[in-house]
N, C-alpha and C. Protein backbone atom coordinates (compact mmCIF):
# COMPACT_ATOMS: atom_id res chain seq x y z
N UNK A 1 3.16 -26.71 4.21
CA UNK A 1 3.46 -26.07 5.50
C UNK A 1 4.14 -24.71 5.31
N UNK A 2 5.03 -24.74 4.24
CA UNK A 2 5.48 -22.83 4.05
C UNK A 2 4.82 -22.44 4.00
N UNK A 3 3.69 -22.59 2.86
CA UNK A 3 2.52 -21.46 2.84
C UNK A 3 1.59 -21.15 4.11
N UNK A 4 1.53 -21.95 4.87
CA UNK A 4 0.68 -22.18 6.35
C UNK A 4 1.79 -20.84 7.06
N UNK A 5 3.14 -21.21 7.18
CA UNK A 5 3.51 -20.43 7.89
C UNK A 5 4.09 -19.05 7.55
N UNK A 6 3.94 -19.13 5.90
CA UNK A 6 4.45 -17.37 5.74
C UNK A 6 2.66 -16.72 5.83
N UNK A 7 1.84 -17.13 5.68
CA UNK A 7 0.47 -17.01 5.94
C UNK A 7 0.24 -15.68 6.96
N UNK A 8 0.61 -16.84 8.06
CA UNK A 8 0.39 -16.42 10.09
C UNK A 8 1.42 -15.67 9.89
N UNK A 9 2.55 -15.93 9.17
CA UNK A 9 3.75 -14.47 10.01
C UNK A 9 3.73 -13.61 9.20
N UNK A 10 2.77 -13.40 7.86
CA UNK A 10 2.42 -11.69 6.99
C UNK A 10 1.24 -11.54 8.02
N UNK A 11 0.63 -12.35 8.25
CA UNK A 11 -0.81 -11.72 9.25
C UNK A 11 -0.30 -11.16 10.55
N UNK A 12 0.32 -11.81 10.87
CA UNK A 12 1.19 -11.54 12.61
C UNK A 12 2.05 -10.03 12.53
N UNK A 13 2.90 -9.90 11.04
CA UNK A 13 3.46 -9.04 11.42
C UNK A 13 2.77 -7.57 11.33
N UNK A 14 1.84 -7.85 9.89
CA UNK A 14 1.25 -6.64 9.48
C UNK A 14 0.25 -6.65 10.94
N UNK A 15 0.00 -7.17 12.14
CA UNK A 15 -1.15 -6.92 12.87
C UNK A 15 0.09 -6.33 13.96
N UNK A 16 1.01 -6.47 14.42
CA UNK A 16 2.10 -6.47 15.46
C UNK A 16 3.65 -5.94 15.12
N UNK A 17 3.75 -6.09 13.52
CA UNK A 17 5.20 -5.25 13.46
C UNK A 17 6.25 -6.26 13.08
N UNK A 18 7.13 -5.64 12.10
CA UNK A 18 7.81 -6.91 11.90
C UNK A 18 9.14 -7.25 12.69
N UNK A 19 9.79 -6.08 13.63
CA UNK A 19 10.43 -6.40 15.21
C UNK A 19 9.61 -6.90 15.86
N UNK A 20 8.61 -6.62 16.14
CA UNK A 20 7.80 -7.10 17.45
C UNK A 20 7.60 -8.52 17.27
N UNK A 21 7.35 -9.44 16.27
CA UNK A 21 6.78 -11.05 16.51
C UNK A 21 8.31 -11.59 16.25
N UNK A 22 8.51 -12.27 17.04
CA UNK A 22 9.68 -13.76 16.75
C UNK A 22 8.95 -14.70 16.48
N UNK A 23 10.09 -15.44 16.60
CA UNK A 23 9.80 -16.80 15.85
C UNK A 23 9.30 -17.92 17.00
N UNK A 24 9.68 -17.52 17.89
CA UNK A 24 8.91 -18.39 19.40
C UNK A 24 7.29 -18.10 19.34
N UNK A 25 6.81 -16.55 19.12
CA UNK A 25 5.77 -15.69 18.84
C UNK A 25 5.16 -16.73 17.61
N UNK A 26 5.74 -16.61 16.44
CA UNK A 26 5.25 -17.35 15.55
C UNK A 26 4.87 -18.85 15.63
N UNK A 27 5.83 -19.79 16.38
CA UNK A 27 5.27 -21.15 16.55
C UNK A 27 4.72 -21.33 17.61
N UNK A 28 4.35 -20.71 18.93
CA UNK A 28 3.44 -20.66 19.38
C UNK A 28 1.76 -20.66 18.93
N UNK A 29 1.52 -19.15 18.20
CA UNK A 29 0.81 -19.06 17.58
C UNK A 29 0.27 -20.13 16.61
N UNK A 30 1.12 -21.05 16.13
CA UNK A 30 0.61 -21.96 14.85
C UNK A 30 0.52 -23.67 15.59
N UNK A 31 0.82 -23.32 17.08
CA UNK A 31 1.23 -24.47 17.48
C UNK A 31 2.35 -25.38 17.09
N UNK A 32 3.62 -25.26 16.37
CA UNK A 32 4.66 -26.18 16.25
C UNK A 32 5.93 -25.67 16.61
N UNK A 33 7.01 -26.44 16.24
CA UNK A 33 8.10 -26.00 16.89
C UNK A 33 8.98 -25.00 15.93
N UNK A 34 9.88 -24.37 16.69
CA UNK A 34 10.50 -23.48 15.75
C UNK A 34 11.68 -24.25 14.49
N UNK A 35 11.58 -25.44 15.06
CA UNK A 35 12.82 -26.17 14.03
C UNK A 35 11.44 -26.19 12.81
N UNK A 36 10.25 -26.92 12.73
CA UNK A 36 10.18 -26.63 11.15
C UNK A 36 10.00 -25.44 10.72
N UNK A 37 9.65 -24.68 12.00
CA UNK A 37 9.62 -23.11 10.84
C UNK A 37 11.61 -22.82 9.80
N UNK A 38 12.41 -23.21 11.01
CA UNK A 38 13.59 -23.34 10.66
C UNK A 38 14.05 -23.85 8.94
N UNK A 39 13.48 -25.19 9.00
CA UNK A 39 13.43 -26.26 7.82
C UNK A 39 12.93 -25.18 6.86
N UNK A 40 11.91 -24.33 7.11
CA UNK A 40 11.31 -23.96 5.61
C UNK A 40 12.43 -22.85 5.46
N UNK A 41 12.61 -22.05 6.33
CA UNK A 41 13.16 -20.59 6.49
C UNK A 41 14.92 -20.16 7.26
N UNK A 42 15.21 -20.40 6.54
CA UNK A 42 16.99 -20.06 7.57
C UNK A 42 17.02 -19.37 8.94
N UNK A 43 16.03 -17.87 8.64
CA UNK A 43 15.92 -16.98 9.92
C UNK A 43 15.14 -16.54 9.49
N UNK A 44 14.99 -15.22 10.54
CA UNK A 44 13.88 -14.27 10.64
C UNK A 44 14.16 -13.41 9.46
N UNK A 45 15.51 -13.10 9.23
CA UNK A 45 15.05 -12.25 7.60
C UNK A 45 14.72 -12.75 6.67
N UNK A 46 14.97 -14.21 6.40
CA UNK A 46 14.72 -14.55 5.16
C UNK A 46 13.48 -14.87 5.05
N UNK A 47 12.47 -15.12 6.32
CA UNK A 47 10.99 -14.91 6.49
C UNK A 47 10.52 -13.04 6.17
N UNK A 48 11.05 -12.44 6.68
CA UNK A 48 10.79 -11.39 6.45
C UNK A 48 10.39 -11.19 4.93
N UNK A 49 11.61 -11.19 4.48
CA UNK A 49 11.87 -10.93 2.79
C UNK A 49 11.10 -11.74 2.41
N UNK A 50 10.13 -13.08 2.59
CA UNK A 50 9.53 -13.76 1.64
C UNK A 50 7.87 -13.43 1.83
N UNK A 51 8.13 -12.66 3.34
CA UNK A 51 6.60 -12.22 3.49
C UNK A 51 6.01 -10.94 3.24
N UNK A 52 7.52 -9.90 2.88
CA UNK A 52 7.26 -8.88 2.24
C UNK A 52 6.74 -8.91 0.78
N UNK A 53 7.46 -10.15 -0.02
CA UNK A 53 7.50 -10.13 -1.41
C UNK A 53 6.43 -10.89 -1.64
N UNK A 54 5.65 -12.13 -0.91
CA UNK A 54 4.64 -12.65 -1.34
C UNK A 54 3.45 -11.32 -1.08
N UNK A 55 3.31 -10.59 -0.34
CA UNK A 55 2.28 -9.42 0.22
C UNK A 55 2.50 -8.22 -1.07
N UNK A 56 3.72 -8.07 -1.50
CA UNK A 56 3.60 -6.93 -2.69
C UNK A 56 3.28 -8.09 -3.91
N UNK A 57 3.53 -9.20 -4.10
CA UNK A 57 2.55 -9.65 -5.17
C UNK A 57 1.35 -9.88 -5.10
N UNK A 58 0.88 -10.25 -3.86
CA UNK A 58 -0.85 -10.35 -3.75
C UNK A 58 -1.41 -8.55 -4.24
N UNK A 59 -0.69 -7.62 -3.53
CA UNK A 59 -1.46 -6.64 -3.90
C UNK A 59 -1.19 -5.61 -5.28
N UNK A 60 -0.12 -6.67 -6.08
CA UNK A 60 0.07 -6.16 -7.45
C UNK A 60 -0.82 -7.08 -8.19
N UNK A 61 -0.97 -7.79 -8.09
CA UNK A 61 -2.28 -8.76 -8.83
C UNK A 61 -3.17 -7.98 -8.77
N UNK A 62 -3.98 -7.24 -7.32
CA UNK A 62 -4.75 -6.77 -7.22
C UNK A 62 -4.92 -5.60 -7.72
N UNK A 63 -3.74 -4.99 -7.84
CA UNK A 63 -3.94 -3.43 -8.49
C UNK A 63 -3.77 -3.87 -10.05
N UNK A 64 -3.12 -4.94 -10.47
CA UNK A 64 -3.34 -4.52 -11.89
C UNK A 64 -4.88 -4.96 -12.14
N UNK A 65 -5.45 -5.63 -11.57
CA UNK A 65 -6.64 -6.58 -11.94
C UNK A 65 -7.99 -5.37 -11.70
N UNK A 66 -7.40 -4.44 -10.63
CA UNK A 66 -8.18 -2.81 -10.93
C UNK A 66 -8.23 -2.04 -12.29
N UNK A 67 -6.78 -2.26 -12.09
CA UNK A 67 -6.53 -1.10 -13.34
C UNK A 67 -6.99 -1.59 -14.86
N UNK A 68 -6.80 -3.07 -14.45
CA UNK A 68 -7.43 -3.51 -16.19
C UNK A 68 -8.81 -3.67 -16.50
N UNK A 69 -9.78 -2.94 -15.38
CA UNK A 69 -11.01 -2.68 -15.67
C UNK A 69 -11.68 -1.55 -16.31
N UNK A 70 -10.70 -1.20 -16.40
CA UNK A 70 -10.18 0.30 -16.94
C UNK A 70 -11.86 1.59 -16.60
N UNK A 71 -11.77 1.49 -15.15
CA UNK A 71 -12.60 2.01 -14.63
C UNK A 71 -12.90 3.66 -14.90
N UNK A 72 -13.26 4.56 -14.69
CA UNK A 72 -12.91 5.99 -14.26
C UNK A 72 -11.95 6.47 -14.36
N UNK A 73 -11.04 6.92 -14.10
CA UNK A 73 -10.00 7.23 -13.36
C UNK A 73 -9.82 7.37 -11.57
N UNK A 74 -10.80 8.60 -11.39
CA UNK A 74 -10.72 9.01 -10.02
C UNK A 74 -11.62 7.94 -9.16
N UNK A 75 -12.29 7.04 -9.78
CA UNK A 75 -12.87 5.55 -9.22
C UNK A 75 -11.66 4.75 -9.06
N UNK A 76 -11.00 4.53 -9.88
CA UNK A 76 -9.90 3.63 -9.77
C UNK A 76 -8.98 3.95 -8.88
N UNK A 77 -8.91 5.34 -8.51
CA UNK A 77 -8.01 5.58 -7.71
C UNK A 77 -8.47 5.16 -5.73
N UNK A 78 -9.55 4.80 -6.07
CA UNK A 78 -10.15 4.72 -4.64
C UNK A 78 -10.66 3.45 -4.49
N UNK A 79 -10.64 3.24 -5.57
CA UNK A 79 -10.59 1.10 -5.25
C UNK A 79 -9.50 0.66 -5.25
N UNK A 80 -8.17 1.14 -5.54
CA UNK A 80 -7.25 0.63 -5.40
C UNK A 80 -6.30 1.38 -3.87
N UNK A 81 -6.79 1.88 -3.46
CA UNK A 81 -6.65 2.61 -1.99
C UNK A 81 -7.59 1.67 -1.01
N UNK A 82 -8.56 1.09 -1.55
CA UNK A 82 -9.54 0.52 -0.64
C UNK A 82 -8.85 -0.91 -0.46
N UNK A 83 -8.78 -1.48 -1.48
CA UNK A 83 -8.00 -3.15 -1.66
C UNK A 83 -6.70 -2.87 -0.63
N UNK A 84 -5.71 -2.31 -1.11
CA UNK A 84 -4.56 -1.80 -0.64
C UNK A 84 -4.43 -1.97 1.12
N UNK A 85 -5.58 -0.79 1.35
CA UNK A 85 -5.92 -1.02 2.78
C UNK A 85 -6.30 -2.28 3.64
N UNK A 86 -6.84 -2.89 2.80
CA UNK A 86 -8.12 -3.95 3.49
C UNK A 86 -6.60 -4.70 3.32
N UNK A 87 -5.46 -5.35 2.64
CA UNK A 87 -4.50 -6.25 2.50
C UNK A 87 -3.28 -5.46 3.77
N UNK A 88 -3.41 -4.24 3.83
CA UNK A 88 -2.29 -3.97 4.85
C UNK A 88 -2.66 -3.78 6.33
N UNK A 89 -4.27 -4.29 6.74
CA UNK A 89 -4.96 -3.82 7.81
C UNK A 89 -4.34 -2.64 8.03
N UNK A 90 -4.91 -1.67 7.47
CA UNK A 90 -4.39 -0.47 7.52
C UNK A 90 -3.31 -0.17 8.54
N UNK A 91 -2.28 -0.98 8.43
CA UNK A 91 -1.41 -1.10 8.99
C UNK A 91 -1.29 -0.30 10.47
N UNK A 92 -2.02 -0.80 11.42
CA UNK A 92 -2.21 -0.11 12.79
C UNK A 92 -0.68 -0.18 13.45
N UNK A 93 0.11 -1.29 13.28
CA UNK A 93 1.42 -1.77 14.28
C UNK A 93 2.82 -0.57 13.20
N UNK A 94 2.56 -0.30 12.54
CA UNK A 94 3.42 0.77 11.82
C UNK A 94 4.54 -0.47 11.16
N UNK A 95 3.83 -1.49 10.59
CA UNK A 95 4.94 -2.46 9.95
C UNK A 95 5.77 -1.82 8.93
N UNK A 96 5.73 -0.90 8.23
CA UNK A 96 6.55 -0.42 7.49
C UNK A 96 7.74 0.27 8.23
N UNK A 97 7.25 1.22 9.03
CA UNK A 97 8.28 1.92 9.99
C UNK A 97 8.81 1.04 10.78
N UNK A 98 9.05 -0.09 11.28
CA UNK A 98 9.82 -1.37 11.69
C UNK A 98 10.47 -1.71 10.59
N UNK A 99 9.79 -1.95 9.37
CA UNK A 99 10.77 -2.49 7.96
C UNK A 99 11.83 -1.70 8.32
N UNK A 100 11.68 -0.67 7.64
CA UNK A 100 12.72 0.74 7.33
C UNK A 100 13.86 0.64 8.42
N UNK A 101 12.97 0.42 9.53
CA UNK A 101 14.21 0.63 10.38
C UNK A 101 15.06 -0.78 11.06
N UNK A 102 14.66 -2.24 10.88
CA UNK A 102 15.34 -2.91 11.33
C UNK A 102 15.40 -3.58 10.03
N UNK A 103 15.34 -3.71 8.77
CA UNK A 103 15.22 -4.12 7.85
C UNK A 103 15.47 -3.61 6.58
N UNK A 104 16.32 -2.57 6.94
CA UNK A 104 16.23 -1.74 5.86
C UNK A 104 17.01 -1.71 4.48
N UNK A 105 17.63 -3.19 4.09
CA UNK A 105 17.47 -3.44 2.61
C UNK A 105 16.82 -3.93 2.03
N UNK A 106 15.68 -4.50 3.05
CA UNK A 106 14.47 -5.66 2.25
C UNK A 106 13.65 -4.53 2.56
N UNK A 107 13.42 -3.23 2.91
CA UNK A 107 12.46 -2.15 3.27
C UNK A 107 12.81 -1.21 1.25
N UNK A 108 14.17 -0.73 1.25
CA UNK A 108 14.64 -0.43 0.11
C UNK A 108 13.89 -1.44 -1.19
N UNK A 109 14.34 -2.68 -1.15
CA UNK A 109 14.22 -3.25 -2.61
C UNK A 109 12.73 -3.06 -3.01
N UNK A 110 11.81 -3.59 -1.50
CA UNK A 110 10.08 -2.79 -1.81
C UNK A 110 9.80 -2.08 -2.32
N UNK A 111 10.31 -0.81 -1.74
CA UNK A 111 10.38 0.90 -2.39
C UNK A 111 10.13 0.89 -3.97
N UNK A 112 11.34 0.07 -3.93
CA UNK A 112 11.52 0.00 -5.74
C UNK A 112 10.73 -0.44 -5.97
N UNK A 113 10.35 -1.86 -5.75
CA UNK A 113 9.04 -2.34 -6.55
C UNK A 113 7.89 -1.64 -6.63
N UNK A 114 7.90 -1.41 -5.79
CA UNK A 114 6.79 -0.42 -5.35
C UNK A 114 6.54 0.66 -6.04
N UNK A 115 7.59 1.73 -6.11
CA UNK A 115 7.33 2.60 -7.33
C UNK A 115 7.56 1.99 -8.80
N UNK A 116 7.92 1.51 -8.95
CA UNK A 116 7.98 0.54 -10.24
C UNK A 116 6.32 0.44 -10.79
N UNK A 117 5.85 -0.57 -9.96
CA UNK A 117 4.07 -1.06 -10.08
C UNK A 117 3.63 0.69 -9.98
N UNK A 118 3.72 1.33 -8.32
CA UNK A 118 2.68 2.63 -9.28
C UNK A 118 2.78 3.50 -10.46
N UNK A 119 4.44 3.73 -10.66
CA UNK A 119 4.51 4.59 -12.05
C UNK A 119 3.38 4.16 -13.05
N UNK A 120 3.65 2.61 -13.23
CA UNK A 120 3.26 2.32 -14.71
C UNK A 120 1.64 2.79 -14.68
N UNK A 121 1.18 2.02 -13.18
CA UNK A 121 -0.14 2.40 -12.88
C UNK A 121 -0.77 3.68 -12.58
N UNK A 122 -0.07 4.98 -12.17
CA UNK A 122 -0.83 6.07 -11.88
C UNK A 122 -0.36 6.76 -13.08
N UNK A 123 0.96 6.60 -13.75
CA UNK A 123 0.88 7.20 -15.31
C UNK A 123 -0.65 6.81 -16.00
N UNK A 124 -0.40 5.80 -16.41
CA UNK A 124 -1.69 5.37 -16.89
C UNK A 124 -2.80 6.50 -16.58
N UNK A 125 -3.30 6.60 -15.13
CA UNK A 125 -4.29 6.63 -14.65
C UNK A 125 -4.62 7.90 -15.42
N UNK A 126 -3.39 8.78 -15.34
CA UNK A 126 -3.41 10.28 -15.60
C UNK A 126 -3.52 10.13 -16.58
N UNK A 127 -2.79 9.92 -17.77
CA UNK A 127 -3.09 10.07 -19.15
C UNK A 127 -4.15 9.78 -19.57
N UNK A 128 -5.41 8.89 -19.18
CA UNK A 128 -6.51 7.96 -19.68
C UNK A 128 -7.70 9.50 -18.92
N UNK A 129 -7.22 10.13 -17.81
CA UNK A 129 -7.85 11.07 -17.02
C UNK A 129 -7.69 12.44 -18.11
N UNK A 130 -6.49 12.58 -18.28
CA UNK A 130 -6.53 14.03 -19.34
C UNK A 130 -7.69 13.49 -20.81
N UNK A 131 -7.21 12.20 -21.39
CA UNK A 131 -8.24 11.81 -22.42
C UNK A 131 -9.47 12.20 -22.15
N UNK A 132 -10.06 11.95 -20.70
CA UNK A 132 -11.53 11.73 -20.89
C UNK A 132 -11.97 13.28 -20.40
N UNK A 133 -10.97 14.12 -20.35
CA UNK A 133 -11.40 15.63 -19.48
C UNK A 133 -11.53 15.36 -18.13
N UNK A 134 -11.41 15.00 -17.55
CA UNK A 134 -11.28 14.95 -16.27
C UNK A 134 -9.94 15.33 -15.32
N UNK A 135 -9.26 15.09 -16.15
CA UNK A 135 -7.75 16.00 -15.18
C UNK A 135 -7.09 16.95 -16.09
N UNK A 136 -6.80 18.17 -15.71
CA UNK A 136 -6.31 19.00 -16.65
C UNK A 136 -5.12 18.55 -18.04
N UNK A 137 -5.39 19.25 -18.62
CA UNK A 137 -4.54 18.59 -19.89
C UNK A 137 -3.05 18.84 -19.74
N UNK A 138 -3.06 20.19 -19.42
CA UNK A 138 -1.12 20.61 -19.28
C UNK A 138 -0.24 20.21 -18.33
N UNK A 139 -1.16 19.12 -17.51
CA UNK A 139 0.05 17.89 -16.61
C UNK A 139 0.80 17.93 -16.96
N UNK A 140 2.00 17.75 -15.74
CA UNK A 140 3.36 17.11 -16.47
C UNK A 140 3.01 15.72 -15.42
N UNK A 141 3.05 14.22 -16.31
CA UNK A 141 2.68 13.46 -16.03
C UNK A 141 3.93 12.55 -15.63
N UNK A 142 4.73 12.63 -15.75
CA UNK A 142 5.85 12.13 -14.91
C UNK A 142 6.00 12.84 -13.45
N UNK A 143 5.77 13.52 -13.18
CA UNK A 143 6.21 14.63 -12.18
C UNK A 143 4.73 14.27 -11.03
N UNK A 144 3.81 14.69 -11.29
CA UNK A 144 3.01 14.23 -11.05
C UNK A 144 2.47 12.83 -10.46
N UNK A 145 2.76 11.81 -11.13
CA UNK A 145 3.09 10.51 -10.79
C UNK A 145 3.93 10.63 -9.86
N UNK A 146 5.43 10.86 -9.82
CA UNK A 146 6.19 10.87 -8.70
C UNK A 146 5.79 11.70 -7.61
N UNK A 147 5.37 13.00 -7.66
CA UNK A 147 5.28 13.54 -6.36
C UNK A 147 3.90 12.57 -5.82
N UNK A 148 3.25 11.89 -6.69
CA UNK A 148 2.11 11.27 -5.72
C UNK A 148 2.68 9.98 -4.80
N UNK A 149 3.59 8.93 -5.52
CA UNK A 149 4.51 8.06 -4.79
C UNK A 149 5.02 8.74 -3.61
N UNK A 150 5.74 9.78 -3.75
CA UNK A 150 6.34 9.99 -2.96
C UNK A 150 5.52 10.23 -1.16
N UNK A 151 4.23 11.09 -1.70
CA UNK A 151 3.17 11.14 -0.94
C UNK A 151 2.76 10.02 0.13
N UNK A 152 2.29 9.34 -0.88
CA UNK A 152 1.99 7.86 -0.48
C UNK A 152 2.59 7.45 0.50
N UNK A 153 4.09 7.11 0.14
CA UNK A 153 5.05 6.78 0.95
C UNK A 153 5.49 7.75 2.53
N UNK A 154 5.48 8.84 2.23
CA UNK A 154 5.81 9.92 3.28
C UNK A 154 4.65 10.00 4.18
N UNK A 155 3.56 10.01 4.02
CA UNK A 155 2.00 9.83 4.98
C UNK A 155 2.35 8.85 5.83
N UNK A 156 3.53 7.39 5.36
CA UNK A 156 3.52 6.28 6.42
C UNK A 156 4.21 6.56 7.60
N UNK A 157 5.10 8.12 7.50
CA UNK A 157 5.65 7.82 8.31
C UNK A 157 5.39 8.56 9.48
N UNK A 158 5.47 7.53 11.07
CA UNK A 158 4.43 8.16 11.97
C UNK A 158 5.15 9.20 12.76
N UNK A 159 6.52 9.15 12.11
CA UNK A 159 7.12 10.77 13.42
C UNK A 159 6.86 12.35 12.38
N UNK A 160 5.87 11.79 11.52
CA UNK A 160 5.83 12.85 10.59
C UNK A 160 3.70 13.30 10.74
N UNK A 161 3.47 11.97 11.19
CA UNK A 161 1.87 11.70 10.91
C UNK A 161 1.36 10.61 12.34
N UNK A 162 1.76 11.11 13.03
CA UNK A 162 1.44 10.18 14.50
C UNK A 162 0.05 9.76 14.40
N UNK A 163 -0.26 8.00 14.57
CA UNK A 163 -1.52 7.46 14.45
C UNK A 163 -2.43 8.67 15.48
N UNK A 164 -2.27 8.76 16.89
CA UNK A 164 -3.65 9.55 17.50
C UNK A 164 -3.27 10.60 16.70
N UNK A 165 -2.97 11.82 15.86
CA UNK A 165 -4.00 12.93 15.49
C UNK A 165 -3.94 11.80 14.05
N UNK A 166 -3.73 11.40 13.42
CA UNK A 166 -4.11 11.21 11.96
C UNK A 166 -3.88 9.88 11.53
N UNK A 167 -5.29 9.05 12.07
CA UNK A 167 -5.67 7.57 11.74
C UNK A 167 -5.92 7.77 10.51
N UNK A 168 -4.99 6.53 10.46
CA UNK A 168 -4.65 6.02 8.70
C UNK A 168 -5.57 6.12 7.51
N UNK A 169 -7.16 5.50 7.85
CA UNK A 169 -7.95 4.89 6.71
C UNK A 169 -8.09 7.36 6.34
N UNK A 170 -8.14 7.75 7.92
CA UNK A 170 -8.88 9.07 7.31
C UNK A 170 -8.18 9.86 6.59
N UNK A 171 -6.32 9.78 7.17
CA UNK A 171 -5.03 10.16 6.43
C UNK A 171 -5.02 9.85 4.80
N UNK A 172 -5.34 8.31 4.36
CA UNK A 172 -5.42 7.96 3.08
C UNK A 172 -6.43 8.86 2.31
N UNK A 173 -7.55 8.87 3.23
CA UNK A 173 -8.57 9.63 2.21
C UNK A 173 -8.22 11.09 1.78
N UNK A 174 -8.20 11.69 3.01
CA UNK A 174 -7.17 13.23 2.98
C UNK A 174 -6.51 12.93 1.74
N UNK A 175 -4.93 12.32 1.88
CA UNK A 175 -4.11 12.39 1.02
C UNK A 175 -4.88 12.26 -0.74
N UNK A 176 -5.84 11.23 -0.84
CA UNK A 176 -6.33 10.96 -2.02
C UNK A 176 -7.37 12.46 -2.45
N UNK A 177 -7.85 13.06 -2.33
CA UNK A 177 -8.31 14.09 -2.44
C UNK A 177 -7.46 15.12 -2.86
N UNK A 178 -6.54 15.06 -1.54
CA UNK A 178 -5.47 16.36 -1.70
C UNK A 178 -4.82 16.38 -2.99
N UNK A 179 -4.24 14.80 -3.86
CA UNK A 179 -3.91 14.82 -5.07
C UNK A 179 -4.94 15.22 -5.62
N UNK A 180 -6.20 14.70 -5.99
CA UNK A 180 -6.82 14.84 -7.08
C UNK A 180 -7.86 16.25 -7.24
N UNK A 181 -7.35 16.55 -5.99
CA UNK A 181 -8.64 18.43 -6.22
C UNK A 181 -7.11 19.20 -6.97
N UNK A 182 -5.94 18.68 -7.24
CA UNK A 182 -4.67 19.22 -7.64
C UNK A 182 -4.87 19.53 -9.36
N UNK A 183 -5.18 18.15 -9.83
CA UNK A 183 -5.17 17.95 -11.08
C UNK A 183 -6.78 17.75 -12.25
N UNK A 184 -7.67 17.84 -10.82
CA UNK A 184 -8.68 17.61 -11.62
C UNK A 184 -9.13 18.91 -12.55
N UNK A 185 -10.32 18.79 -13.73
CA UNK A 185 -10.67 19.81 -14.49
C UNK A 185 -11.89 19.99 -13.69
N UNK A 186 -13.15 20.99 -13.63
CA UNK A 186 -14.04 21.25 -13.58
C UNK A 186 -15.21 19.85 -13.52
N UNK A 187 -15.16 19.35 -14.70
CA UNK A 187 -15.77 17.89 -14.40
C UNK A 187 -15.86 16.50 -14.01
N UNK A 188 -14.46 16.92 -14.08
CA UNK A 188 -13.65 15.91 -12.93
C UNK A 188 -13.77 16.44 -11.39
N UNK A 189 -14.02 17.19 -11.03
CA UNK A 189 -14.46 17.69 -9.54
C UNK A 189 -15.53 17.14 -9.30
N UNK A 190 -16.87 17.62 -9.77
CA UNK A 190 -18.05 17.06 -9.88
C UNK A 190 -17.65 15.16 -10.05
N UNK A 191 -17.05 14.31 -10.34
CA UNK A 191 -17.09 12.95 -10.32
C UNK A 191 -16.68 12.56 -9.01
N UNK A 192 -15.52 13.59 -8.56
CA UNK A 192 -14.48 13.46 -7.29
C UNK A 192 -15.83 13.62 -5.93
N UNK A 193 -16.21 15.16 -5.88
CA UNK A 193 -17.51 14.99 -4.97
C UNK A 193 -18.74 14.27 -4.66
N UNK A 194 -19.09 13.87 -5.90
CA UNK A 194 -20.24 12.19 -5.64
C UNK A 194 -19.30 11.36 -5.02
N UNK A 195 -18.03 11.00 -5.66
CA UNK A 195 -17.02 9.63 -4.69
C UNK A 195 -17.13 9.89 -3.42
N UNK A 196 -16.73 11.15 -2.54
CA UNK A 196 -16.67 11.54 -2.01
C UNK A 196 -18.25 12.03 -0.80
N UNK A 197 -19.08 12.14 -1.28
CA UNK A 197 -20.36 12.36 -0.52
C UNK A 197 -20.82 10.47 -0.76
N UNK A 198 -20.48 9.57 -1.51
CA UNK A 198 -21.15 8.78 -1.43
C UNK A 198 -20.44 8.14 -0.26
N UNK A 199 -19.30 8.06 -0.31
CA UNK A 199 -18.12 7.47 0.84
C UNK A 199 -18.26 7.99 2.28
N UNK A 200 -18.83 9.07 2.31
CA UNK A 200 -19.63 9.81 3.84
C UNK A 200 -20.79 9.24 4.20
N UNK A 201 -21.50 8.82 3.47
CA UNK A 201 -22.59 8.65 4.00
C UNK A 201 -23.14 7.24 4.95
């Protein structure tokens, strides 16, 4: 029954926000009463925190299980933007911007993890990218890596990127481009524009 109900309330919140659903909201929805949601869960934060942390391990499984296909580079970077998405329903209810703001030490410890998993993963990406010629060689690959986190993170936020002018899935793509027309070489452009005309069509 935990797993039943941190299930419905990562689906509930990432669809509605993680202020917006209670716990009346939640056992409604599942049909039972709020005492066993109680039994599994103390409160609403400690549901919070377990539905944040089970959701960044589903989609760190998933990104390493990208990255150890050891694809492309600038492929990898857009299957792991695609997974990402499809696990956060491109977050329409702005669940992060609710984290941050009513939640904001279980919004913090994410962060970390969070850049934690991409360092190791978009270092990678870059260094394996300068190997194959495809991203310029005189990177500074720490720097780089971080200003892309940082990116990432700053696009979520909507008093900066309001959903009506700049829906998410088209914002992500923007942003993914905008890094990589940064660092790519000459033939790494040409790989970036097939991704890119094939994804239009």
């Amino acid at each position: 029954m935990r797993e039943k109900i941190l299930d419905k309330a990562t689906d509930m919140f990432l669809s509605l926000g993680f202020k917006s659903v209670t716990m009346d909201d939640l056992a409604n929805e599942m049909g039972i009463s709020k005492k066993t949601i109680y039994s599994h869960f103390d409160n609403k934060t400690k549901l919070v925190e377990a539905s944040t942390s089970c959701l960044f391990e589903t989609i760190s499984e998933g990104i390493n299980a990208i990255c150890s296909l050891q694809k492309n580079p600038i492929e990898e970077l857009y299957e792991i933007k695609k997974f990402a998405m499809k696990h956060l329903k491109d977050e329409k209810a702005s669940p992060q911007f609710q984290l941050q703001k009513y939640y904001p030490r279980i919004h913090n410890a994410m962060r970390m993890r969070q850049f934690d998993l991409m360092q190791t993963c978009v270092v990678d990406n870059i260094r394996r990218g300068i190997d194959l010629g495809i991203y310029r060689p005189n990177l500074n690959v720490n720097f780089i890596a971080r200003i892309y986190f940082t990116g990432v993170t700053s696009i979520k936020d909507h008093t900066l990127f309001p959903e009506d002018e700049f829906p998410k899935t088209q914002l992500m793509d923007d942003y993914l481009e905008y890094h990589l027309r940064g660092i790519v070489t000459p033939e790494g452009r040409k790989i970036l524009n097939e991704i890119i005309h094939s994804n239009n069509q």
